[in-house]
Protein backbone atom coordinates (compact mmCIF):
# COMPACT_ATOMS: atom_id res chain seq x y z
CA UNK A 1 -166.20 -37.83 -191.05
CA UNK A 2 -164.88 -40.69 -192.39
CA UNK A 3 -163.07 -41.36 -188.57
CA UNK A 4 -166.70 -41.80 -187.36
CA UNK A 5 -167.96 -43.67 -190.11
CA UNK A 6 -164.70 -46.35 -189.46
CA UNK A 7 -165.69 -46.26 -185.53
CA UNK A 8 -169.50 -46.59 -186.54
CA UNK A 9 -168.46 -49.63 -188.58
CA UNK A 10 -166.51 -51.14 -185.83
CA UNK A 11 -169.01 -51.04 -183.31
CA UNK A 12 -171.22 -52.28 -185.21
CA UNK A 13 -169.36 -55.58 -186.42
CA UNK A 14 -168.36 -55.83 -182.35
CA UNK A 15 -171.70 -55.36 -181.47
CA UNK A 16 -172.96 -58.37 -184.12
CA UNK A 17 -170.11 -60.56 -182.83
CA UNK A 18 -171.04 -60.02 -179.13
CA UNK A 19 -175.06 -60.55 -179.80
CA UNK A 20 -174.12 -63.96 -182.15
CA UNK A 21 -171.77 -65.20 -178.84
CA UNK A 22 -174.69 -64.38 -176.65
CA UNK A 23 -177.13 -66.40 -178.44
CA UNK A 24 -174.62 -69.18 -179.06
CA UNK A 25 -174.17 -69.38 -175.33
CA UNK A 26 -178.07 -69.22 -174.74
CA UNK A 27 -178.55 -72.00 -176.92
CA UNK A 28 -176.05 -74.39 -175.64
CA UNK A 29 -176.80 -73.72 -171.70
CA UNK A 30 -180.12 -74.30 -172.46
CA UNK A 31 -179.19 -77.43 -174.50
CA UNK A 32 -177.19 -78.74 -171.81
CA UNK A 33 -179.85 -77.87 -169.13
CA UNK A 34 -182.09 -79.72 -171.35
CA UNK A 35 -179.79 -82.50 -171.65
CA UNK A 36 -179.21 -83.12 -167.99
CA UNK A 37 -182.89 -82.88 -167.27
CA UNK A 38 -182.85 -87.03 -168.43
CA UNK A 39 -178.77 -88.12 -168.46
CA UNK A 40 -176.49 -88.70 -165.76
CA UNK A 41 -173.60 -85.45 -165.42
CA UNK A 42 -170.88 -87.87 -166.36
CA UNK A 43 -168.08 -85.62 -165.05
CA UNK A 44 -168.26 -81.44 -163.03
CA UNK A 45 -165.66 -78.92 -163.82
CA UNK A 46 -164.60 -79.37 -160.18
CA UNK A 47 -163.60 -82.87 -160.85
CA UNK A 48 -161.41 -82.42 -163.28
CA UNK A 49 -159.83 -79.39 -161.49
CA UNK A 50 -159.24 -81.48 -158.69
CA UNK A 51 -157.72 -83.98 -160.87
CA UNK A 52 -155.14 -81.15 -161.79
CA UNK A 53 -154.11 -79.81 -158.81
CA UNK A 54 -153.80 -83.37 -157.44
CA UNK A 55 -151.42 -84.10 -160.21
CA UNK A 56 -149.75 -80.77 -160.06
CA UNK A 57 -149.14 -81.35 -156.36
CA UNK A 58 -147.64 -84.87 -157.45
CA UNK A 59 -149.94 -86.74 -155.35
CA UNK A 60 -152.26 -89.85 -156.15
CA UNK A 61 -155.24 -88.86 -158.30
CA UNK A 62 -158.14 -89.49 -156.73
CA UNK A 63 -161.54 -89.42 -158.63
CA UNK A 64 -164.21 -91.83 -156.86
CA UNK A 65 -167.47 -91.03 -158.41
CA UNK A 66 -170.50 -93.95 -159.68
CA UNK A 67 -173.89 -92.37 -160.59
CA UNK A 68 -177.29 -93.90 -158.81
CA UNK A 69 -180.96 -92.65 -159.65
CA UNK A 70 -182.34 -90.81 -156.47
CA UNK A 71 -184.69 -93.84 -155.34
CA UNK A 72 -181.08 -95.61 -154.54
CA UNK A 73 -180.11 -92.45 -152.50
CA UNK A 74 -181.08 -93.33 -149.03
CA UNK A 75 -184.39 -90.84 -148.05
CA UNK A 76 -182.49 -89.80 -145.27
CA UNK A 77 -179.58 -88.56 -146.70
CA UNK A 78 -181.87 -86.72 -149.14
CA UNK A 79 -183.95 -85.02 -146.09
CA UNK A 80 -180.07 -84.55 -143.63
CA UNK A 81 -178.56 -81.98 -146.91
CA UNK A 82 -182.03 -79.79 -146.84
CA UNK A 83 -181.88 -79.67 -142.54
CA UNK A 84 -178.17 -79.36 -142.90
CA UNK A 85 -178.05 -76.43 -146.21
CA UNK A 86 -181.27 -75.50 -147.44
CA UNK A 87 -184.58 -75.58 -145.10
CA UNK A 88 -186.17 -73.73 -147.92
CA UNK A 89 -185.41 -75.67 -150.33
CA UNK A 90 -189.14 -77.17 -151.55
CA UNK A 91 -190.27 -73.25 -150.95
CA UNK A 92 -187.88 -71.83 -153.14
CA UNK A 93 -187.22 -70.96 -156.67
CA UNK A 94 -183.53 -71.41 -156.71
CA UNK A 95 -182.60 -68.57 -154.07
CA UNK A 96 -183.58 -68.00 -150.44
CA UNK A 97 -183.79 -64.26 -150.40
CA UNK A 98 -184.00 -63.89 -146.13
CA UNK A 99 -180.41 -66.29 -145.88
CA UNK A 100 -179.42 -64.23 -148.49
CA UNK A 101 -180.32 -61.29 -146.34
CA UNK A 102 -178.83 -62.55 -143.10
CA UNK A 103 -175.50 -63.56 -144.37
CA UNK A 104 -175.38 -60.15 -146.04
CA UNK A 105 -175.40 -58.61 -142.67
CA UNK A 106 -173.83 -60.92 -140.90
CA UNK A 107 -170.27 -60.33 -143.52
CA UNK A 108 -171.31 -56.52 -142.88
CA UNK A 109 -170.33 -57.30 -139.15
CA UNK A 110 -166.29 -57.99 -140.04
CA UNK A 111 -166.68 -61.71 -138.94
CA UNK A 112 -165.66 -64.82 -141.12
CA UNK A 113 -167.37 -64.75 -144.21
CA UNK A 114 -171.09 -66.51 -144.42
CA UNK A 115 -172.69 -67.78 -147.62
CA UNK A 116 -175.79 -68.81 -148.29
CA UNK A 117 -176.10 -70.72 -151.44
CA UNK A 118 -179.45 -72.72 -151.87
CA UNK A 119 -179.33 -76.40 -153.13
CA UNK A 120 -179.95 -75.24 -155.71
CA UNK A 121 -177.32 -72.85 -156.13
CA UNK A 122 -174.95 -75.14 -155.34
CA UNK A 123 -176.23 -77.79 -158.20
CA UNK A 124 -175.53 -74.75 -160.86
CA UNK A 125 -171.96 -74.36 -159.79
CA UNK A 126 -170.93 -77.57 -159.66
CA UNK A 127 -172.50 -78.67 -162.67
CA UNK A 128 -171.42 -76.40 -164.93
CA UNK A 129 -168.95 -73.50 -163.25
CA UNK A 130 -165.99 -72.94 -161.58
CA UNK A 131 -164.97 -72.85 -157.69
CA UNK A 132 -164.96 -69.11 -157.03
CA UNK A 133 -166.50 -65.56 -155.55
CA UNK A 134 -166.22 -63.47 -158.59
CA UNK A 135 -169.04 -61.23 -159.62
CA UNK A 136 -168.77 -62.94 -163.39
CA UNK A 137 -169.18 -66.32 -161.83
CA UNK A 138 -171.78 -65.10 -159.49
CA UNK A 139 -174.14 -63.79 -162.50
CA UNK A 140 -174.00 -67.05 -164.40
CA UNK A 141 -174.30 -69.11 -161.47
CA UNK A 142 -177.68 -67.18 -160.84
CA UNK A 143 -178.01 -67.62 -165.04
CA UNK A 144 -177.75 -71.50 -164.36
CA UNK A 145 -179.64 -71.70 -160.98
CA UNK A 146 -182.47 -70.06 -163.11
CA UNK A 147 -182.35 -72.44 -166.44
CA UNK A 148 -182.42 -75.46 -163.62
CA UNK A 149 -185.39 -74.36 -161.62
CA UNK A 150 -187.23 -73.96 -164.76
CA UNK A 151 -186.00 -76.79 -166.88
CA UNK A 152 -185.55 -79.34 -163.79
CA UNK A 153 -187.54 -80.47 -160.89
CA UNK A 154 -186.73 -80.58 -157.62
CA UNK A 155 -186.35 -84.01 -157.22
CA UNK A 156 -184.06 -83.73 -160.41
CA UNK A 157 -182.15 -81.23 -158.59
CA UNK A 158 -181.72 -83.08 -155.76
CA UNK A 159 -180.33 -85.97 -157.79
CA UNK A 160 -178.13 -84.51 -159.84
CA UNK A 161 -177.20 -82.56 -156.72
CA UNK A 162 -176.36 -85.67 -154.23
CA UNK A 163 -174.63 -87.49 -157.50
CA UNK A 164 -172.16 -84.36 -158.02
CA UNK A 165 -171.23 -82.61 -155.19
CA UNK A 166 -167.42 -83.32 -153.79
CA UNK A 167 -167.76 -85.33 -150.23
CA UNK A 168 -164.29 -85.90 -149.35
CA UNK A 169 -160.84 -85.90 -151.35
CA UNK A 170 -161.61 -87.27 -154.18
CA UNK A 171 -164.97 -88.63 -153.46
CA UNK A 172 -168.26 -87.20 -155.13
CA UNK A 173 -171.88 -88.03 -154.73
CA UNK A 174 -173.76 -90.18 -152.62
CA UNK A 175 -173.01 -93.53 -153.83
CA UNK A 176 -168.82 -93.17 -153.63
CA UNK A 177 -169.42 -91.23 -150.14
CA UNK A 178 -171.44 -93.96 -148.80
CA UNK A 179 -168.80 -96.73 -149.62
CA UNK A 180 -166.25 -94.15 -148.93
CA UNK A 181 -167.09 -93.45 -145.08
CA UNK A 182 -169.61 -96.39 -144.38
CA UNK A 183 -168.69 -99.62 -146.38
CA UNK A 184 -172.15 -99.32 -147.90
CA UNK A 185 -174.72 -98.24 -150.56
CA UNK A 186 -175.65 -94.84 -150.50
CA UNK A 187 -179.57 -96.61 -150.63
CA UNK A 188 -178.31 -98.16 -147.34
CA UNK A 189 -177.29 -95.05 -145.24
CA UNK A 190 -179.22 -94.62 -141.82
CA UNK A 191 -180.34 -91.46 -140.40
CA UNK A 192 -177.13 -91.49 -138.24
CA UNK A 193 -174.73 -92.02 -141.26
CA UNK A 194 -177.12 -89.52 -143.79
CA UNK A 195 -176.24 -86.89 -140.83
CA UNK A 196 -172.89 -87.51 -140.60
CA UNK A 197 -172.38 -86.93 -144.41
CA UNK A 198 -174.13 -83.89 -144.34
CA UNK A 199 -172.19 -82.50 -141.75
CA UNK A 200 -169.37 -82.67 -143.58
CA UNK A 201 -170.05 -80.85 -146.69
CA UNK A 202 -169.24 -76.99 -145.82
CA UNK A 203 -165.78 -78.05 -146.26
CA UNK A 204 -165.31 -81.84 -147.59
CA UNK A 205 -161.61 -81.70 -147.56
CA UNK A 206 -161.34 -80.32 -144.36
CA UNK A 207 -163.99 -82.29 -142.19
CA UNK A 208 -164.20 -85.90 -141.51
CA UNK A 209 -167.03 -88.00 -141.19
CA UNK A 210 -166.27 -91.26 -139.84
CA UNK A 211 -165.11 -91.56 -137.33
CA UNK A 212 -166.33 -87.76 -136.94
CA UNK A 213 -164.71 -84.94 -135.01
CA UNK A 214 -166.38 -83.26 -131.86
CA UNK A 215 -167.17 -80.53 -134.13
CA UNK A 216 -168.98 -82.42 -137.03
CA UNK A 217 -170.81 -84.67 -134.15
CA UNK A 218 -171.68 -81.36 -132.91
CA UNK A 219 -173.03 -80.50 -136.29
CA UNK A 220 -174.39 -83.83 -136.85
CA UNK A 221 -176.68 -83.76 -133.72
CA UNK A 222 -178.18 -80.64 -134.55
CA UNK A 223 -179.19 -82.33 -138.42
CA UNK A 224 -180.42 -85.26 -136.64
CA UNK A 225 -182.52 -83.05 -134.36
CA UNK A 226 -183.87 -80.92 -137.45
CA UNK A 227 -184.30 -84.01 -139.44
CA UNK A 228 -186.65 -85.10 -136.46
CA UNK A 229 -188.49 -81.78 -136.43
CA UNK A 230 -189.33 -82.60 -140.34
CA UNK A 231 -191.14 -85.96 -139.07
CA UNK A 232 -187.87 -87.75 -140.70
CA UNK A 233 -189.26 -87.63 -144.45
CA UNK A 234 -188.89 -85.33 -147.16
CA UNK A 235 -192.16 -84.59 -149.46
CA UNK A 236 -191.30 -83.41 -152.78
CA UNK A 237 -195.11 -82.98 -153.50
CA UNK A 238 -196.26 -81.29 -150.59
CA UNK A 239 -195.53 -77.66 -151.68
CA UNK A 240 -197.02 -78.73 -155.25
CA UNK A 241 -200.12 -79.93 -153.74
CA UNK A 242 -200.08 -76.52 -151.66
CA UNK A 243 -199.70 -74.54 -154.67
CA UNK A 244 -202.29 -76.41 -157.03
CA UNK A 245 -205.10 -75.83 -153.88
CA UNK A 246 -204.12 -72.04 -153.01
CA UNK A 247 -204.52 -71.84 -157.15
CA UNK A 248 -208.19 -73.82 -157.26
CA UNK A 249 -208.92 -71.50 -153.96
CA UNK A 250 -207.99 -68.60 -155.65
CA UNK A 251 -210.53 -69.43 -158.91
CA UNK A 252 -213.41 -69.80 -156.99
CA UNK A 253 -212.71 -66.85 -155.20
CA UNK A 254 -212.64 -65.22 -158.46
């Protein structure tokens, strides 16, 4: 009896820690997300882990990174990383369920793995997680890809996204990529240049783009040739104005 009145006791103090850790977390995500929504991310956990395995591999540190609100990120650049990662990305809330589905059976197949991270996605685990495939960083990057959609709007996303992601060694966002690979402003990059960036960004420490391999020209063609098939702009308000006149249609129906 008094065994199960111990274990009772026990589970219950675990139970109270657990629940007070939960909310703590809640509170601060949320805080952050909140945060974020109006100040520039001043630093990513993948910076600074960069930073260390720079150092630990005794080479020069490298951390090239100067913040710019999105109406100094070239429009271009803005509408190559939608053609070039997410097509969806004004349709979605933070995950494209049918690339999910694809890629799903595409790894099914045995070939080389296939992801299919949203803009979004991506802007969650660079922000505020870890490189990684685990299923515990998996749930809170869905956790954080919802708290942005909700909080944030997609323009937000989009500028915290092009100011934060890593570009080359070292380099990260739009403005340090620009003057990285171009000798310019990131407000400055042509259609050619926003394409060429893009291409690059499955695998920034690997790729190249300028001058730019066969296969990121490759890549880059086919961006340029989406980018075209968008009319070359990028309308944060269309799919708002889409939604606010299905909802108006809807009423009168009604």
């Amino acid at each position: 009896m008094l065994n199960f009145v111990f274990v009772n006791q026990m589970l219950h103090r675990i139970f109270k820690i657990v629940l007070r850790v939960v909310v703590v977390f809640v509170i601060l995500s949320v805080g952050m997300t909140l945060l974020f929504r109006w100040i520039p991310v001043p630093l990513t956990p993948l910076m600074l882990i960069r930073c260390v395995e720079q150092k630990t591999e005794r080479k020069k540190i490298i951390l090239k990174h100067d913040w710019v609100d999105i109406e100094n990120i070239s429009p271009k650049l803005q509408l190559a990383v939608v053609c070039s990662e997410d097509q969806n990305y004004l349709k979605h809330f933070g995950f494209d369920w049918g690339a999910i589905e694809k890629a799903m059976k595409y790894n099914e197949d045995g070939k080389k793995l296939r992801g299919a991270s949203t803009i979004s996605q991506q802007t969650a685990k660079n922000v505020f997680l870890w490189p990684g495939r685990s299923y515990v960083r998996k749930a809170f990057e869905v956790y954080f890809t919802l708290l942005i959609e909700i909080f944030w709007t997609k323009e937000r996303i989009m500028e915290i996204y092009l100011n934060s992601i890593e570009m080359g060694n070292g380099i990260y966002g739009a403005e340090a990529a620009a003057h990285y690979w171009f000798k310019k402003s990131a407000g400055n990059l042509n259609k050619d240049e926003s394409a060429a960036i893009a291409a690059i960004l499955p695998n920034p420490l690997k790729y190249i783009a300028n001058p730019a391999s066969a296969y990121v020209t490759k890549r880059k063609v086919w961006i340029k040739q989406q980018m075209s098939f968008w009319g070359n702009q990028l309308d944060y308000d269309k799919y708002n104005d889409d939604e606010q006149t299905e909802t108006k249609h809807d009423s009168k129906k009604q």
